[in-house]
Protein backbone atom coordinates (compact mmCIF):
# COMPACT_ATOMS: atom_id res chain seq x y z
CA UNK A 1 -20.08 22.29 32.47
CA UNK A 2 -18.62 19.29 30.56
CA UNK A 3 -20.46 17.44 27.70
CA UNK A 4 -21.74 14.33 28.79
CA UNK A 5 -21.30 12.84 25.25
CA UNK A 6 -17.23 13.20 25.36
CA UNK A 7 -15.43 10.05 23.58
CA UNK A 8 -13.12 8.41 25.78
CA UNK A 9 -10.95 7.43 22.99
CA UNK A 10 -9.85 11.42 22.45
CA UNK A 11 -7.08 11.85 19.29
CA UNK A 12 -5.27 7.89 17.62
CA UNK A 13 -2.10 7.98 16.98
CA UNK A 14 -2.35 6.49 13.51
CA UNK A 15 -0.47 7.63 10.48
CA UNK A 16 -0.90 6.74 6.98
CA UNK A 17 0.96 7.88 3.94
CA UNK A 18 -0.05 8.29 0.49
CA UNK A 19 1.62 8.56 -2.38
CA UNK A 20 -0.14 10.53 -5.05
CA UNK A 21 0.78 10.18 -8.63
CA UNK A 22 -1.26 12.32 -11.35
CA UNK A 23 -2.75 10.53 -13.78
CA UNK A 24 -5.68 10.97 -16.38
CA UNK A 25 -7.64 8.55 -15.05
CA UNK A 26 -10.64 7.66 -17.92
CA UNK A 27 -11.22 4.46 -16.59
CA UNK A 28 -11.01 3.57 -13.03
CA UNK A 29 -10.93 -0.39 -12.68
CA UNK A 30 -7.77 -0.41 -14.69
CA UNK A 31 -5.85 0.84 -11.68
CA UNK A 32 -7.34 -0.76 -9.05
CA UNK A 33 -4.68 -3.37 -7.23
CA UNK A 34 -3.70 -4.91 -4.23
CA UNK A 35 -1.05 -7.07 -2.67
CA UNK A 36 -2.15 -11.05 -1.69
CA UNK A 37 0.22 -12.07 0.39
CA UNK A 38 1.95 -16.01 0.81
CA UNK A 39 3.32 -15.95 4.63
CA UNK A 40 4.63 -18.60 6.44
CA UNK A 41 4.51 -18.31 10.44
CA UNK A 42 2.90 -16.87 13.05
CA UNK A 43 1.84 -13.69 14.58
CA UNK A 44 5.32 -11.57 15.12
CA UNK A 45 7.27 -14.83 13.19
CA UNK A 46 5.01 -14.09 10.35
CA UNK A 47 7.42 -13.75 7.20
CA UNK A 48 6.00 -12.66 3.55
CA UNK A 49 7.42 -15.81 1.33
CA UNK A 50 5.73 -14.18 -1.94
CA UNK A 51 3.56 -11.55 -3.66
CA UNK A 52 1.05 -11.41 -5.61
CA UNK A 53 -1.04 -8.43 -7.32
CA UNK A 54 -4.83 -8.57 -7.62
CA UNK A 55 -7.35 -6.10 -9.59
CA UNK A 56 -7.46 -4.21 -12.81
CA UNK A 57 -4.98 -3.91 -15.61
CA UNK A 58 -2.22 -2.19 -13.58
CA UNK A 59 -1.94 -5.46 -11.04
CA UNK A 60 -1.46 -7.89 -14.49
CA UNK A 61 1.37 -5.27 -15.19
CA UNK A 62 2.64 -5.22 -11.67
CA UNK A 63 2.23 -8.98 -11.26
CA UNK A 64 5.06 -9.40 -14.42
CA UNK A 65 7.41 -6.92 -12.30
CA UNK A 66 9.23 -10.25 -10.61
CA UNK A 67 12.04 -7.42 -9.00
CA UNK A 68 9.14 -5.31 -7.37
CA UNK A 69 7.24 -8.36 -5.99
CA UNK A 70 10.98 -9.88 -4.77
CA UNK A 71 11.34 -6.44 -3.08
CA UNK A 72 8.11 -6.54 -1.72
CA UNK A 73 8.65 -9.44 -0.45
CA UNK A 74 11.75 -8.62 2.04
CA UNK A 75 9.56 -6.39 3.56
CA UNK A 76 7.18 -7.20 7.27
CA UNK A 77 3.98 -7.95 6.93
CA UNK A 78 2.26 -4.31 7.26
CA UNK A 79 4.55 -3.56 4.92
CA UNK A 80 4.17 -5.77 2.03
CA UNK A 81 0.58 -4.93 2.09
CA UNK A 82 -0.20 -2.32 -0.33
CA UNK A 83 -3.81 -0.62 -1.96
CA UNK A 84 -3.57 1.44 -5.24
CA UNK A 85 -6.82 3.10 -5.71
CA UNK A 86 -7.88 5.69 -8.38
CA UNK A 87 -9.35 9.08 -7.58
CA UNK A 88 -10.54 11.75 -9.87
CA UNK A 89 -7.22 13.39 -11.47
CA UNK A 90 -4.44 10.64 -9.73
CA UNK A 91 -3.83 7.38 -8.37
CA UNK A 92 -3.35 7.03 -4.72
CA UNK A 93 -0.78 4.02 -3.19
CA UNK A 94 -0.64 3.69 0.56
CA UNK A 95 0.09 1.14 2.71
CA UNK A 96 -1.69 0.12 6.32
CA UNK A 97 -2.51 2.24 9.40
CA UNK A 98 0.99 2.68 11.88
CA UNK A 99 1.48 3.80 14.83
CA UNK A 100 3.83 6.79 15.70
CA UNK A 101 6.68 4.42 16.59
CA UNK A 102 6.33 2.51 13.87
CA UNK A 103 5.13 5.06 10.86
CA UNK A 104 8.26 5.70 8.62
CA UNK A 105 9.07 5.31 5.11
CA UNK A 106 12.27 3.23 4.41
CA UNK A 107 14.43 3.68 0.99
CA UNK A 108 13.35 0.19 0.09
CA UNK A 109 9.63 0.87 0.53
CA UNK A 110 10.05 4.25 -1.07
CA UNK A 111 11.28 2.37 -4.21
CA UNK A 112 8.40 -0.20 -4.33
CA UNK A 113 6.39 3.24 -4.39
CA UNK A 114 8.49 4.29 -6.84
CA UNK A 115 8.36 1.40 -9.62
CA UNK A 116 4.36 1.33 -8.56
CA UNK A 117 4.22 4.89 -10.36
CA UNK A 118 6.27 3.83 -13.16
CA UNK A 119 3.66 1.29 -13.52
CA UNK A 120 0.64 3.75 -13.33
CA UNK A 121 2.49 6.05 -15.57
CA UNK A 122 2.40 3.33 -18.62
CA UNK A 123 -0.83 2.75 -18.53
């Protein structure tokens, strides 16, 4: 007999990457950031014109990074918006929720990753 209380929505395609970089992490609103966006457009038109950083001490440090924030902002939408969030022994950066077609991670964005963990490392 079949379970009456089955979700209709069964397994989501959704994929999310995180990139984990180890860090002794005493105080955890220092490395709390995320990307505010300046688009111009519309719905698929939608362009990222600039970046900005907001949160702890790592997104004033990321915020003076004008090649990161330039590279940033050549990237789409989904893209350009990134979350750093600190967990007990790292700091996590990750990007939004993608679908199969779309989940992949490019050499540009795996730079921005990149000089984001350069980032946490200094502090």
């Amino acid at each position: 007999m079949q379970d009456s209380t089955i979700s209709s929505w069964g397994a989501q395609d959704r994929f999310q990457a995180h990139f984990i970089v180890r860090a002794n992490v005493a105080n955890p609103s220092k490395y709390v950031a995320r990307t505010i966006l300046k688009t111009q457009g519309h719905f698929a038109t939608k362009k990222v014109e600039s970046v900005r950083w907001d949160g702890g001490m790592l997104a004033d440090e990321l915020n003076k990074d004008a090649n990161l924030n330039d590279l940033i902002a050549r990237q789409s939408v989904n893209d350009a918006t990134i979350f750093v969030d600190p967990s007990d022994n790292g700091v996590r950066i990750y990007s939004k929720w993608k679908n199969d077609y779309d989940f992949k991670i490019t050499k540009d964005m795996y730079a921005i990753y990149d000089k984001i963990a350069e980032h946490v490392k200094k502090i």
